[in-house]
C-alpha atoms as a PDB file:
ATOM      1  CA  UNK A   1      12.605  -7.114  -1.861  1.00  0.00           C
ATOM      2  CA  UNK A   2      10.874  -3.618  -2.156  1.00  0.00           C
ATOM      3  CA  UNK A   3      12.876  -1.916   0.573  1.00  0.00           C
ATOM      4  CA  UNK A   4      16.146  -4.019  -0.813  1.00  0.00           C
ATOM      5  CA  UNK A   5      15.498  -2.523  -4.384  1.00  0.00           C
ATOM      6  CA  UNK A   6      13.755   1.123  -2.950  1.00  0.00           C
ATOM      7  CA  UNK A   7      15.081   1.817   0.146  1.00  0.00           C
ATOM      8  CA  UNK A   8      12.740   2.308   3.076  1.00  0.00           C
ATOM      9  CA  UNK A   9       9.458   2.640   2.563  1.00  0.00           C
ATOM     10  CA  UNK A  10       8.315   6.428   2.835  1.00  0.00           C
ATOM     11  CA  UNK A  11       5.066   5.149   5.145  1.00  0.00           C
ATOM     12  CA  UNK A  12       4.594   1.678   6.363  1.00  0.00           C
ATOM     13  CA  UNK A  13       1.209   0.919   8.569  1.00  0.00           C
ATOM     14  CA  UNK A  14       0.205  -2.548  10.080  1.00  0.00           C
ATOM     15  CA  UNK A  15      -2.860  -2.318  12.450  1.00  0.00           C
ATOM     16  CA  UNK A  16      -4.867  -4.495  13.358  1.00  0.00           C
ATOM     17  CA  UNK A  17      -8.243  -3.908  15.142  1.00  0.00           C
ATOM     18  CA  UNK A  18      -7.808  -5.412  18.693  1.00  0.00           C
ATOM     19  CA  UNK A  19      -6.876  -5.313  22.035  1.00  0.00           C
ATOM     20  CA  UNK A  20      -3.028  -7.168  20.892  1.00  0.00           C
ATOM     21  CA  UNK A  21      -1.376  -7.817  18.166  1.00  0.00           C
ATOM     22  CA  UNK A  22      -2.279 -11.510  16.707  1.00  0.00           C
ATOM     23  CA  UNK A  23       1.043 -13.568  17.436  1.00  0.00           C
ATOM     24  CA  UNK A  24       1.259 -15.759  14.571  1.00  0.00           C
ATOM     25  CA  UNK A  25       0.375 -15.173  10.848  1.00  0.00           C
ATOM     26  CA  UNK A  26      -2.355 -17.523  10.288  1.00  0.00           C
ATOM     27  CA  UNK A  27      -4.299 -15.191  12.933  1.00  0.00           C
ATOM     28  CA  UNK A  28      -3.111 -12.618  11.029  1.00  0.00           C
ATOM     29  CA  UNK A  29      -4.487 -13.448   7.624  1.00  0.00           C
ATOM     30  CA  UNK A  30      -7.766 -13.679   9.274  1.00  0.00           C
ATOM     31  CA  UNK A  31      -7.716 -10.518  10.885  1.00  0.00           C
ATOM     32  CA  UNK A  32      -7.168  -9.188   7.048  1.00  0.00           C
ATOM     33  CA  UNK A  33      -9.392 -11.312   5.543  1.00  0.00           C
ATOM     34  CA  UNK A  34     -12.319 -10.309   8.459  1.00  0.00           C
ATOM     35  CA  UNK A  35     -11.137  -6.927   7.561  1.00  0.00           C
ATOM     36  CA  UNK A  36      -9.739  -6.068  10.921  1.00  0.00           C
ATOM     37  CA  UNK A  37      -6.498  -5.324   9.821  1.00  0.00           C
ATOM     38  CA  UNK A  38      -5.190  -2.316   7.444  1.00  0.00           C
ATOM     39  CA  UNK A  39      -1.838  -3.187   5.966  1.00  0.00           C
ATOM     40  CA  UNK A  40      -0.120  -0.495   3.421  1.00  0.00           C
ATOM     41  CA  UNK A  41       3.052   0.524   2.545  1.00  0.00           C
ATOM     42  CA  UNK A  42       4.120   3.088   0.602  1.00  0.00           C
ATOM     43  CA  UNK A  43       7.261   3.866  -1.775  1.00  0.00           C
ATOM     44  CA  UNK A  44       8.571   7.265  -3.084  1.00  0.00           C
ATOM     45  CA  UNK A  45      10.926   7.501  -5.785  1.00  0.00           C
ATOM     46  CA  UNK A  46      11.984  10.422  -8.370  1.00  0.00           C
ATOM     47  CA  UNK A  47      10.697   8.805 -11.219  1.00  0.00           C
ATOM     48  CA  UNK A  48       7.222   7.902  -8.672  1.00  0.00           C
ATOM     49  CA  UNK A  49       5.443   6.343  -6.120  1.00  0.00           C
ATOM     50  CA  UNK A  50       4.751   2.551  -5.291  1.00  0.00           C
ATOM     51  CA  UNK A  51       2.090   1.351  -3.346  1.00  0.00           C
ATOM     52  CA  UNK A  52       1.772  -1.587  -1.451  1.00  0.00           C
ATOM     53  CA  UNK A  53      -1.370  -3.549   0.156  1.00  0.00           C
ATOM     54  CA  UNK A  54      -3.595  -6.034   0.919  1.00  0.00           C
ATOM     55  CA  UNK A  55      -7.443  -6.461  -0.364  1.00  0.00           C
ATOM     56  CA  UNK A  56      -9.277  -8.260   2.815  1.00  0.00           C
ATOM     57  CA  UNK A  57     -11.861  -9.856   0.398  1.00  0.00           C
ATOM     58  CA  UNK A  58      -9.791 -12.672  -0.661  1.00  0.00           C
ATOM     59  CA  UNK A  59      -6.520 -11.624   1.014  1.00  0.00           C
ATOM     60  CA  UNK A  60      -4.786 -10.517  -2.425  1.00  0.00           C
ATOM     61  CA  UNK A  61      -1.993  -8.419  -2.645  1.00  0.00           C
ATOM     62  CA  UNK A  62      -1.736  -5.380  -4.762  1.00  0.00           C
ATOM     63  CA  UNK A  63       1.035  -3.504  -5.974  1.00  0.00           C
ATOM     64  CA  UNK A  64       0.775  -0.003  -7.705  1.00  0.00           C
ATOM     65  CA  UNK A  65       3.416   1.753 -10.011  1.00  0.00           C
ATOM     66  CA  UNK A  66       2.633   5.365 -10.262  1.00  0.00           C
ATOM     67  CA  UNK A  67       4.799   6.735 -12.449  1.00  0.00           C
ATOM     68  CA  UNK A  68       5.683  10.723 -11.787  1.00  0.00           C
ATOM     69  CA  UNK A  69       5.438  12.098 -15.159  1.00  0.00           C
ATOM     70  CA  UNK A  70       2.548  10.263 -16.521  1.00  0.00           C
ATOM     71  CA  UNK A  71       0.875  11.716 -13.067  1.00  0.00           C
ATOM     72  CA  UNK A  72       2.063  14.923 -14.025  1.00  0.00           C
ATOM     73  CA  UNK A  73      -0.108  14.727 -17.339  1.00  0.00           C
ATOM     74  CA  UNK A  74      -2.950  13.317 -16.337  1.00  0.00           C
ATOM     75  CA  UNK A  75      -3.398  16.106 -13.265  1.00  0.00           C
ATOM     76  CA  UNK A  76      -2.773  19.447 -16.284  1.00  0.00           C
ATOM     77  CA  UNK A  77      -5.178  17.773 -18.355  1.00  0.00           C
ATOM     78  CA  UNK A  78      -7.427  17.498 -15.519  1.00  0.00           C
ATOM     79  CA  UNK A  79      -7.048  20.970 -14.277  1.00  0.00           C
ATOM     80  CA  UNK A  80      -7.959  21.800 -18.074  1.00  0.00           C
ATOM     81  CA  UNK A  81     -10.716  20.608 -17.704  1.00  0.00           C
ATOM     82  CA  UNK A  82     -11.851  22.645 -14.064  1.00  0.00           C
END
């Protein structure tokens, strides 16, 4: 639904820590969950970035609006502060 509404993702990585790739996605899961796996994807738009990913802990997924000029802000106001 994220590439439908985004286009393609800007940086997409699915590894997993073996000698194949599991073949099914219970085997998968477990690989994540046994953090053995690193799965992120990432979005760029005008108005920001969106992040995509799983926690291996309890296998939740997290996705992260990053809006561009709030970012903008927050880095001047940090450099302020340098």
């Amino acid at each position: 639904m994220l590439s439908k509404k985004y286009g393609e993702p800007s940086f997409c990585i699915e590894e997993f820590q073996s000698h194949s790739e599991p073949d099914d996605d219970r085997t998968k899961m477990r690989y994540v969950q046994s953090n053995r796996c690193i799965y992120r994807t990432f979005f760029g738009t005008s108005k920001g970035n969106i992040q995509l990913f799983i926690l291996p802990q309890d296998c939740f997924v997290v996705l992260v609006y990053s809006d561009k000029i709030n970012g903008e802000v927050a880095s001047n106001e940090a450099m302020d502060d340098l």
